[in-house]
PDB file of N, CA and C in Angstrom:
ATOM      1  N   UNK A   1     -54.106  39.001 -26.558  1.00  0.00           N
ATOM      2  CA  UNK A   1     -54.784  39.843 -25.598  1.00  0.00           C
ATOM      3  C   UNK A   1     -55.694  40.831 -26.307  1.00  0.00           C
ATOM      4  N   UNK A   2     -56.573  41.138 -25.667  1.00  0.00           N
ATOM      5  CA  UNK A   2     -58.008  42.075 -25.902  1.00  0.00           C
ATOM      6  C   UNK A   2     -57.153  43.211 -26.382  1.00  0.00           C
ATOM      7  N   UNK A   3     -57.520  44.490 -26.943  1.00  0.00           N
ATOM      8  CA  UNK A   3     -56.948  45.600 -27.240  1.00  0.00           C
ATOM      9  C   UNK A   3     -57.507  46.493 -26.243  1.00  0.00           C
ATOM     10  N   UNK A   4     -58.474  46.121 -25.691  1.00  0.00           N
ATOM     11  CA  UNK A   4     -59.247  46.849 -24.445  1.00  0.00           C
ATOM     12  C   UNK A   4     -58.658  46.561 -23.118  1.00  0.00           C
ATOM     13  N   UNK A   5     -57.838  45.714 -23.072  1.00  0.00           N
ATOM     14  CA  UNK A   5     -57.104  45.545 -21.492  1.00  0.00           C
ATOM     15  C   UNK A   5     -55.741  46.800 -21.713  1.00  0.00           C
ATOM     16  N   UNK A   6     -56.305  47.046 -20.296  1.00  0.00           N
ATOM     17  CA  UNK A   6     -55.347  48.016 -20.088  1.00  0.00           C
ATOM     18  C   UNK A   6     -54.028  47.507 -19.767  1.00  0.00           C
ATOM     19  N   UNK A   7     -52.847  48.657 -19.856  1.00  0.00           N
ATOM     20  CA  UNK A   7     -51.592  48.355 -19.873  1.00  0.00           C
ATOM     21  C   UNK A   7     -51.329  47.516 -18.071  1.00  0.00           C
ATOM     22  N   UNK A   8     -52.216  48.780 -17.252  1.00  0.00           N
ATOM     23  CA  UNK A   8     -51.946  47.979 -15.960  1.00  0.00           C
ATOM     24  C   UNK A   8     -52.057  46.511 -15.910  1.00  0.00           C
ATOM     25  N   UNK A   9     -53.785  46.027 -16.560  1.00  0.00           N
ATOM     26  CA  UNK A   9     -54.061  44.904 -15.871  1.00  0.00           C
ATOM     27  C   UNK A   9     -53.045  43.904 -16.569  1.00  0.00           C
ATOM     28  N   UNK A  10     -52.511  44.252 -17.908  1.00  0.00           N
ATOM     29  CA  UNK A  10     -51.765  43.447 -18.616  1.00  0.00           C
ATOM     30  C   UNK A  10     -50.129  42.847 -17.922  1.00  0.00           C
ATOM     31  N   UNK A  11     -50.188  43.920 -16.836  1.00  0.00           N
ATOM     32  CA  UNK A  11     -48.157  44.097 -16.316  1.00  0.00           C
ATOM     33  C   UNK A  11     -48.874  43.423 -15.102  1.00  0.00           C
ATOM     34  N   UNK A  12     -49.785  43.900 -14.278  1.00  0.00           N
ATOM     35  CA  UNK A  12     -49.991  42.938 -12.868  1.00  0.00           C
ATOM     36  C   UNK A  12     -50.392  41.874 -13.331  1.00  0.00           C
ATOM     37  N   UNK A  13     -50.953  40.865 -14.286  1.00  0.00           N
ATOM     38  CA  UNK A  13     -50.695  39.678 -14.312  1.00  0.00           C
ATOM     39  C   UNK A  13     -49.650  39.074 -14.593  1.00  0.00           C
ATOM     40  N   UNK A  14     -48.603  39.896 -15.149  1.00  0.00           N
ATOM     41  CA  UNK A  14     -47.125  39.161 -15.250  1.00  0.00           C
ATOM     42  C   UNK A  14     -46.047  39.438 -13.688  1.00  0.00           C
ATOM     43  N   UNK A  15     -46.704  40.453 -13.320  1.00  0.00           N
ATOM     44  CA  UNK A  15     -45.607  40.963 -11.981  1.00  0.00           C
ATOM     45  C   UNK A  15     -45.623  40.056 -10.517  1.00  0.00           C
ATOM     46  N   UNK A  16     -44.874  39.782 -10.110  1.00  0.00           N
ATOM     47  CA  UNK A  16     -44.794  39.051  -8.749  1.00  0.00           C
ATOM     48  C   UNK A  16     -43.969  39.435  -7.409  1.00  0.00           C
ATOM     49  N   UNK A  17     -43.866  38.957  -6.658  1.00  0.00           N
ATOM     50  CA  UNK A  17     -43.289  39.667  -5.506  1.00  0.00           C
ATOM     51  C   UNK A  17     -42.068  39.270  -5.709  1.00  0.00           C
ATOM     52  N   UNK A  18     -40.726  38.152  -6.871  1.00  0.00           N
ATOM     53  CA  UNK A  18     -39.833  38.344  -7.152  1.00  0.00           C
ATOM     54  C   UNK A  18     -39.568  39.184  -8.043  1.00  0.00           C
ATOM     55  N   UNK A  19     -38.056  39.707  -8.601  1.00  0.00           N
ATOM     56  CA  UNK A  19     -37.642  40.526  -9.515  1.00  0.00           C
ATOM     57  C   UNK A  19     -37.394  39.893 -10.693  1.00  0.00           C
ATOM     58  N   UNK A  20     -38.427  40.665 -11.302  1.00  0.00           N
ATOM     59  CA  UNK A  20     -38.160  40.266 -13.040  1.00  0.00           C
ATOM     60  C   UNK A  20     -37.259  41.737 -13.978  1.00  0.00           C
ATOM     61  N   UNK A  21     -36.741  41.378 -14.879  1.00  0.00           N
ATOM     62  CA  UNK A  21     -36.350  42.250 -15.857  1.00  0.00           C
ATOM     63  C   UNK A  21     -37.147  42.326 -16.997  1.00  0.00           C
ATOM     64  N   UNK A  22     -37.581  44.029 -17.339  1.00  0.00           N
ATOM     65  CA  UNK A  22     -38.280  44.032 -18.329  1.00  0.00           C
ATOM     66  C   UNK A  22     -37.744  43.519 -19.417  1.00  0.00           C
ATOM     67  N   UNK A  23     -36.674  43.297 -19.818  1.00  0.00           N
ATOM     68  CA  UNK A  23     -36.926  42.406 -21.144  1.00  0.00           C
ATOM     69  C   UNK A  23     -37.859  40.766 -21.277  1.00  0.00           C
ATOM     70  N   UNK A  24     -37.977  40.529 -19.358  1.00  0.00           N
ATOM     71  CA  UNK A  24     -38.407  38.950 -19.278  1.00  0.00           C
ATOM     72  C   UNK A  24     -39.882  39.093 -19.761  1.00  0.00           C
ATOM     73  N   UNK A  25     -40.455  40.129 -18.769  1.00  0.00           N
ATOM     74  CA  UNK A  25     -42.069  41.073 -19.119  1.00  0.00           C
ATOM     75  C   UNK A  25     -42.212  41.176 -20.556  1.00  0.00           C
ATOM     76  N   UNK A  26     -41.165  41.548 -21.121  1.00  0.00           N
ATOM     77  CA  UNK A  26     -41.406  42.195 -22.625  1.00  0.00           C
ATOM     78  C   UNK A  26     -41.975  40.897 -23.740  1.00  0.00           C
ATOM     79  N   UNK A  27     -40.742  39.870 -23.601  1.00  0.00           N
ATOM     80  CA  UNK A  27     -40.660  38.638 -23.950  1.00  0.00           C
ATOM     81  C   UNK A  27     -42.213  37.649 -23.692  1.00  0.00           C
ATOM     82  N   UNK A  28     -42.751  37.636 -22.385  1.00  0.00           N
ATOM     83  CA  UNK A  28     -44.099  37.118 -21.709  1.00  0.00           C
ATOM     84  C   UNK A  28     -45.122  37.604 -22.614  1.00  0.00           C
ATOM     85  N   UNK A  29     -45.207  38.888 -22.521  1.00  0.00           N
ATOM     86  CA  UNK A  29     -46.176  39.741 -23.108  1.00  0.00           C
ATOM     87  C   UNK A  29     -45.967  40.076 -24.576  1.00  0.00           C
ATOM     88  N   UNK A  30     -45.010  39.240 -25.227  1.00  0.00           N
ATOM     89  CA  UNK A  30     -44.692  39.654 -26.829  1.00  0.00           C
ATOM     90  C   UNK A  30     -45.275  40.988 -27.342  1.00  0.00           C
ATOM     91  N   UNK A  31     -44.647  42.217 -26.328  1.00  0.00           N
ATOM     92  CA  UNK A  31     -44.950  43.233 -26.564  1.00  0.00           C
ATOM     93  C   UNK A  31     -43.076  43.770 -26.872  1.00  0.00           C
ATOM     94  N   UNK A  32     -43.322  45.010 -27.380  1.00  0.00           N
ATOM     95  CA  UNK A  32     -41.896  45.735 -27.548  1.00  0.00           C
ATOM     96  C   UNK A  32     -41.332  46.064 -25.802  1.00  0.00           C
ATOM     97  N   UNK A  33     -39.823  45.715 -25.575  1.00  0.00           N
ATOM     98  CA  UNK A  33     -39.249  46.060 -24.624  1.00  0.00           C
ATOM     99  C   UNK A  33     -39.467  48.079 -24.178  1.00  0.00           C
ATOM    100  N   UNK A  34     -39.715  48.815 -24.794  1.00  0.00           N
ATOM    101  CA  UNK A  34     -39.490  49.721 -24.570  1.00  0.00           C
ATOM    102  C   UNK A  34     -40.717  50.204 -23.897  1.00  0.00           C
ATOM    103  N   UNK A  35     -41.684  49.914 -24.596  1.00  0.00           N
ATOM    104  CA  UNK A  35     -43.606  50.254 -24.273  1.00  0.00           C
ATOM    105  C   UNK A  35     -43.682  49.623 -23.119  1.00  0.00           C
ATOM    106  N   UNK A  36     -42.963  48.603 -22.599  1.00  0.00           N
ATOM    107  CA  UNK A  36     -43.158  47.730 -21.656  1.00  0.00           C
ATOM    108  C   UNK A  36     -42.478  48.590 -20.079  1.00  0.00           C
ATOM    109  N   UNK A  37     -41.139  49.375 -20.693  1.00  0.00           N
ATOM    110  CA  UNK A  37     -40.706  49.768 -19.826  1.00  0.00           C
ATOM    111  C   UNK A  37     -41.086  50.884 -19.449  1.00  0.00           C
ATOM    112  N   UNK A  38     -42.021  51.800 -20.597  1.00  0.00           N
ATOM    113  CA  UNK A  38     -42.250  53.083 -19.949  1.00  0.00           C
ATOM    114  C   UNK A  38     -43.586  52.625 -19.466  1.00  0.00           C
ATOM    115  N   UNK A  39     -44.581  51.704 -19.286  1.00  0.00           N
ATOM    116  CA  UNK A  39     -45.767  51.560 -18.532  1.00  0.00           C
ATOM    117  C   UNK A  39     -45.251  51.105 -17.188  1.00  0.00           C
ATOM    118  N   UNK A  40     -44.201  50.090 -16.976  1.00  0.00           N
ATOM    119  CA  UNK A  40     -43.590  50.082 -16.336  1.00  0.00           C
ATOM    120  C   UNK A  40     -43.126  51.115 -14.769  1.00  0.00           C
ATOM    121  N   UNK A  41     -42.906  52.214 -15.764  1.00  0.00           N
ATOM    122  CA  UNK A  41     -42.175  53.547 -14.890  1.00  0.00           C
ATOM    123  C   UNK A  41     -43.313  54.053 -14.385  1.00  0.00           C
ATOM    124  N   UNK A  42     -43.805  54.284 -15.570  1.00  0.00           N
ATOM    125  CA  UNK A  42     -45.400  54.904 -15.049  1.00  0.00           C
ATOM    126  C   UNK A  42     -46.070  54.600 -13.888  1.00  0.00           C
ATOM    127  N   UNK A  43     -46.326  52.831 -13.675  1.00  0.00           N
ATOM    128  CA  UNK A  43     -46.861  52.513 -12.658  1.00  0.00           C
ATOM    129  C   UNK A  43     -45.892  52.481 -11.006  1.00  0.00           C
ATOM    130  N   UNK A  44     -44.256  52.725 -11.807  1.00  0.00           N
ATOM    131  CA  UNK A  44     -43.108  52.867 -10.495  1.00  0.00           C
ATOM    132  C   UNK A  44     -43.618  54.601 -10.106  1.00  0.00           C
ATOM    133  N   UNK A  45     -43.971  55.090 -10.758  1.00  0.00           N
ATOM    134  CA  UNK A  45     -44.199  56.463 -10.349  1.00  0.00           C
ATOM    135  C   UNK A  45     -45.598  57.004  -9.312  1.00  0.00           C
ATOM    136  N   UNK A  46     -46.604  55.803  -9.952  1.00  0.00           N
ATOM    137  CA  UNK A  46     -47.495  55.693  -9.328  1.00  0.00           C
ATOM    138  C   UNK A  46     -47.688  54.543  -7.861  1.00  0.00           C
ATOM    139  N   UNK A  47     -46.840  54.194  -7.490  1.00  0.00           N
ATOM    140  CA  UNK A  47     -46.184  53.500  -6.178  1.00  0.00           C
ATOM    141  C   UNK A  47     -46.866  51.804  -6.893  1.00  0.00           C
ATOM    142  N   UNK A  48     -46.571  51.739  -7.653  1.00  0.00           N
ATOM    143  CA  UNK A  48     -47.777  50.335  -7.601  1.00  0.00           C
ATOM    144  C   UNK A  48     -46.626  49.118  -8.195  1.00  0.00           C
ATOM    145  N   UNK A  49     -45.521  49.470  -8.158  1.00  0.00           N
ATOM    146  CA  UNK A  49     -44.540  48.329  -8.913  1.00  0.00           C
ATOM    147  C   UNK A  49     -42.971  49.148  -8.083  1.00  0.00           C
ATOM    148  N   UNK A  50     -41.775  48.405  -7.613  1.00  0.00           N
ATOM    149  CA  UNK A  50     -40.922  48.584  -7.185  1.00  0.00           C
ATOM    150  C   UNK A  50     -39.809  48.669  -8.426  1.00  0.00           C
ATOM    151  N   UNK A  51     -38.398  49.343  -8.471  1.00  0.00           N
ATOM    152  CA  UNK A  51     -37.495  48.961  -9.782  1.00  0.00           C
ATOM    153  C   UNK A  51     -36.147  49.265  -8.616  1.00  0.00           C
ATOM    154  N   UNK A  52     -35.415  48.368  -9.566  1.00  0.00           N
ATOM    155  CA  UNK A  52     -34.212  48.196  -8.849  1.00  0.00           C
ATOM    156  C   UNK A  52     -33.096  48.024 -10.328  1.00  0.00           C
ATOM    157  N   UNK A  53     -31.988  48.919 -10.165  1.00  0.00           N
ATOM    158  CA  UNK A  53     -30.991  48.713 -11.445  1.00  0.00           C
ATOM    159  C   UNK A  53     -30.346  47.613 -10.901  1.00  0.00           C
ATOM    160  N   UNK A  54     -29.826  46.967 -11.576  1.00  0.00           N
ATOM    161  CA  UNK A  54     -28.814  45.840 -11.299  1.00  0.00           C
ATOM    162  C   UNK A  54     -27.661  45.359 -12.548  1.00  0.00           C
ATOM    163  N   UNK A  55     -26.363  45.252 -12.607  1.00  0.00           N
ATOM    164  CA  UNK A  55     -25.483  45.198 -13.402  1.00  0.00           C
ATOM    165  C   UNK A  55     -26.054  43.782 -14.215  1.00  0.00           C
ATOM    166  N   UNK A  56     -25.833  43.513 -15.105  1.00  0.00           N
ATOM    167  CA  UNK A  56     -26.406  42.416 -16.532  1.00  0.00           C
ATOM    168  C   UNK A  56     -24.895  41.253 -16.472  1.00  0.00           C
ATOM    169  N   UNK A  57     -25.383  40.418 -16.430  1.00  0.00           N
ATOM    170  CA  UNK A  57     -24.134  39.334 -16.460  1.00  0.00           C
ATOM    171  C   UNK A  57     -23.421  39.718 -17.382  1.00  0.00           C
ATOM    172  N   UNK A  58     -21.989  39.717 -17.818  1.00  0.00           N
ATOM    173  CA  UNK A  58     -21.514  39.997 -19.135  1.00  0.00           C
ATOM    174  C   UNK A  58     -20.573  38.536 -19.032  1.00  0.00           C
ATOM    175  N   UNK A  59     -20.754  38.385 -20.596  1.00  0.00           N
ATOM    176  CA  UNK A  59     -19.758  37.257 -21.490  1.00  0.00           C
ATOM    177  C   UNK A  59     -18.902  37.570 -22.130  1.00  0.00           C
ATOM    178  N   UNK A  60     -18.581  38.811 -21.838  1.00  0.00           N
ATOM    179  CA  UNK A  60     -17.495  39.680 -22.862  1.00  0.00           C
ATOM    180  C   UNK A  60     -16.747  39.943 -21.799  1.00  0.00           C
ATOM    181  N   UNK A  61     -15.328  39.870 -22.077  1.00  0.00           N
ATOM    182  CA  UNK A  61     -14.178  40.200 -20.720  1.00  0.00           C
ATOM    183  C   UNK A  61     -14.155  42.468 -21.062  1.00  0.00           C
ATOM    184  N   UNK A  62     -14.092  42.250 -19.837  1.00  0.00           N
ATOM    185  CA  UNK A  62     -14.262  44.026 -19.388  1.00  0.00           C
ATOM    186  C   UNK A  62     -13.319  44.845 -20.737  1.00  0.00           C
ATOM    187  N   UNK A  63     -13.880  45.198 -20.704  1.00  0.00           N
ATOM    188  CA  UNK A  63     -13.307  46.798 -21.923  1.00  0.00           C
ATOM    189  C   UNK A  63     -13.182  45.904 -23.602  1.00  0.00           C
ATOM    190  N   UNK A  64     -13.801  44.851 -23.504  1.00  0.00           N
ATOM    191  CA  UNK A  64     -13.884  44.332 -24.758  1.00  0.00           C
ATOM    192  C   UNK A  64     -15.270  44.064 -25.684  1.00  0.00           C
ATOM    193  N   UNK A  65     -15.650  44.897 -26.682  1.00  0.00           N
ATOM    194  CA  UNK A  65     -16.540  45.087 -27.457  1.00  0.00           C
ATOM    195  C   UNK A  65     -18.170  45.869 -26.383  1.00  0.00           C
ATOM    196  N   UNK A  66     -18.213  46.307 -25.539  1.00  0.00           N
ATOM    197  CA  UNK A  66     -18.899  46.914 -24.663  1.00  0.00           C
ATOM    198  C   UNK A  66     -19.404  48.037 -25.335  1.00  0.00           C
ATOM    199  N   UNK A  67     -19.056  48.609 -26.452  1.00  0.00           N
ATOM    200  CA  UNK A  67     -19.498  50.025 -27.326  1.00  0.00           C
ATOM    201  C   UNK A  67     -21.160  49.803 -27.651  1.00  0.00           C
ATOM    202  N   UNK A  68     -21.769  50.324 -27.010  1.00  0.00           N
ATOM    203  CA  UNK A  68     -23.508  50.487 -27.491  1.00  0.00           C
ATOM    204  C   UNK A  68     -24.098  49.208 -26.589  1.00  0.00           C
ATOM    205  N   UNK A  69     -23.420  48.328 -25.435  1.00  0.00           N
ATOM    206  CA  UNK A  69     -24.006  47.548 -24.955  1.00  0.00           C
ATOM    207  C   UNK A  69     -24.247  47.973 -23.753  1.00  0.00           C
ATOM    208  N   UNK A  70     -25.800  47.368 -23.533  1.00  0.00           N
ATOM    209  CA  UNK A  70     -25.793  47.878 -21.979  1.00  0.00           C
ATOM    210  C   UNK A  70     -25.187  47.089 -21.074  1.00  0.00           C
ATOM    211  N   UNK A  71     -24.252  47.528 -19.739  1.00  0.00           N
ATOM    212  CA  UNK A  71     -24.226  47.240 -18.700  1.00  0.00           C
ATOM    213  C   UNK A  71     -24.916  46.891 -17.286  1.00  0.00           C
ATOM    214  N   UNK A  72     -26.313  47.431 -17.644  1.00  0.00           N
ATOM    215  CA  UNK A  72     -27.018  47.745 -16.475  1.00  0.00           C
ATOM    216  C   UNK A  72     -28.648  47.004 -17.197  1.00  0.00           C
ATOM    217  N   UNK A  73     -29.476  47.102 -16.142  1.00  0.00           N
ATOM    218  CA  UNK A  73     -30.618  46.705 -16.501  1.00  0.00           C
ATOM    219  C   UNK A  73     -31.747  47.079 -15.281  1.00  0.00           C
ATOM    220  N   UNK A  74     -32.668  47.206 -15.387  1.00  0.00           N
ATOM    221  CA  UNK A  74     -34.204  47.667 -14.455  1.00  0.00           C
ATOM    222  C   UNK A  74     -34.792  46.174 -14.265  1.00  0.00           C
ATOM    223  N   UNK A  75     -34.979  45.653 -13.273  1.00  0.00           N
ATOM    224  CA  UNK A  75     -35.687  44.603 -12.798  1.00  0.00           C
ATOM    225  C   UNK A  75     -37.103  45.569 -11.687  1.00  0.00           C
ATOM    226  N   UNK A  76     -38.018  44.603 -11.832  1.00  0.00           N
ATOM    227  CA  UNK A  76     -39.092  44.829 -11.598  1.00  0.00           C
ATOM    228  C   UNK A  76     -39.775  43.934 -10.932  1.00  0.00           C
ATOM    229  N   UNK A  77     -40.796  44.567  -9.909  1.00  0.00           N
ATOM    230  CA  UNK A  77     -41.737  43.754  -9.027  1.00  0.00           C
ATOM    231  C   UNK A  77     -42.869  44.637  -7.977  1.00  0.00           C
ATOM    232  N   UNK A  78     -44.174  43.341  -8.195  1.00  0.00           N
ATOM    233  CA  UNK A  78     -44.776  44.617  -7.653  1.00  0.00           C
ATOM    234  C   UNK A  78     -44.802  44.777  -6.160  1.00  0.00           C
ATOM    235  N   UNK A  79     -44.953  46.034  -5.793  1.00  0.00           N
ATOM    236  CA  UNK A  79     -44.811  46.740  -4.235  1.00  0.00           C
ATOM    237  C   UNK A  79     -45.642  46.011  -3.545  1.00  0.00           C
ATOM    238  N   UNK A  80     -44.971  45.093  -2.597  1.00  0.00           N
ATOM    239  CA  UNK A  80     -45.206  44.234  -1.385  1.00  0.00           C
ATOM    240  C   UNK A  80     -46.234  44.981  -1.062  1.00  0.00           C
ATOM    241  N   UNK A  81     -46.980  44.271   0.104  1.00  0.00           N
ATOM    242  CA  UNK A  81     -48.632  44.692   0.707  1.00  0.00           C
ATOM    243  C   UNK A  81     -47.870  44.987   2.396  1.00  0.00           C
ATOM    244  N   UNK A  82     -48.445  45.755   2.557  1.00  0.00           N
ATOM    245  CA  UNK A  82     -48.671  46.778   3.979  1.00  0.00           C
ATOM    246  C   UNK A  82     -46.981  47.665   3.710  1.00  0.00           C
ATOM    247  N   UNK A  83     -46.468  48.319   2.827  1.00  0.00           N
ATOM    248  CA  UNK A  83     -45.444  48.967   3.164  1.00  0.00           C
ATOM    249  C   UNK A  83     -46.073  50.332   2.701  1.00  0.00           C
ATOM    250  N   UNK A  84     -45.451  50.965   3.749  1.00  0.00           N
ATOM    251  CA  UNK A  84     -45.772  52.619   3.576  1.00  0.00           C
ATOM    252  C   UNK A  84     -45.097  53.130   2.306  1.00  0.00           C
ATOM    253  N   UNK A  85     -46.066  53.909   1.609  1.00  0.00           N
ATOM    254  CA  UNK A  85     -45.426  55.036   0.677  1.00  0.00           C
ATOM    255  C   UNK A  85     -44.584  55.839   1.474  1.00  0.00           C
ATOM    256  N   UNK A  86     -43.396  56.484   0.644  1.00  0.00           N
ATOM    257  CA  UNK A  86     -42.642  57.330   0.705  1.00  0.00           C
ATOM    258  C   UNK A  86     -42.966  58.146   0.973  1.00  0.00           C
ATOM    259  N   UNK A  87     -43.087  59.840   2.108  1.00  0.00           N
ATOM    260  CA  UNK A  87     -43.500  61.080   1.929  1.00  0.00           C
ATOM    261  C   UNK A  87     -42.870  61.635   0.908  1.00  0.00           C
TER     262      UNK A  87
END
């Protein structure tokens, strides 16, 4: 990708009206997970992308090796057409 495309136009060509997880975005865009997630927020802040937490499948039985792993994860998608902003 150009170094001149912006972060937006770079995330609305990966975003769709299903839920993706930024690590899937991150992975697409062989960009770092983290840069991915704060442009991400940015544009959730600016109404233009929806986020939803959702618990992460685990393969590890409960209370076993879980120290520094996440549980949780941000899935992402962009904000359906004709819904009202929030006041």
């Amino acid at each position: 990708m150009s170094e001149e495309t912006s972060w937006d136009d770079r995330l609305r060509k990966m975003l769709t009206d299903e839920w993706q997880s930024a690590d899937v975005i991150a992975a697409r865009l062989n960009a770092k997970q983290f840069t991915v997630l704060a442009r991400l927020k940015d544009m959730m802040r600016r109404n233009l992308v929806e986020r939803r937490i959702v618990k992460k499948p685990s393969s590890v039985p409960a209370g076993k090796g879980r120290v520094g792993n996440a549980i949780q994860t941000a899935e992402f998608r962009r904000m359906p057409l004709g819904r009202s902003t929030p006041d």
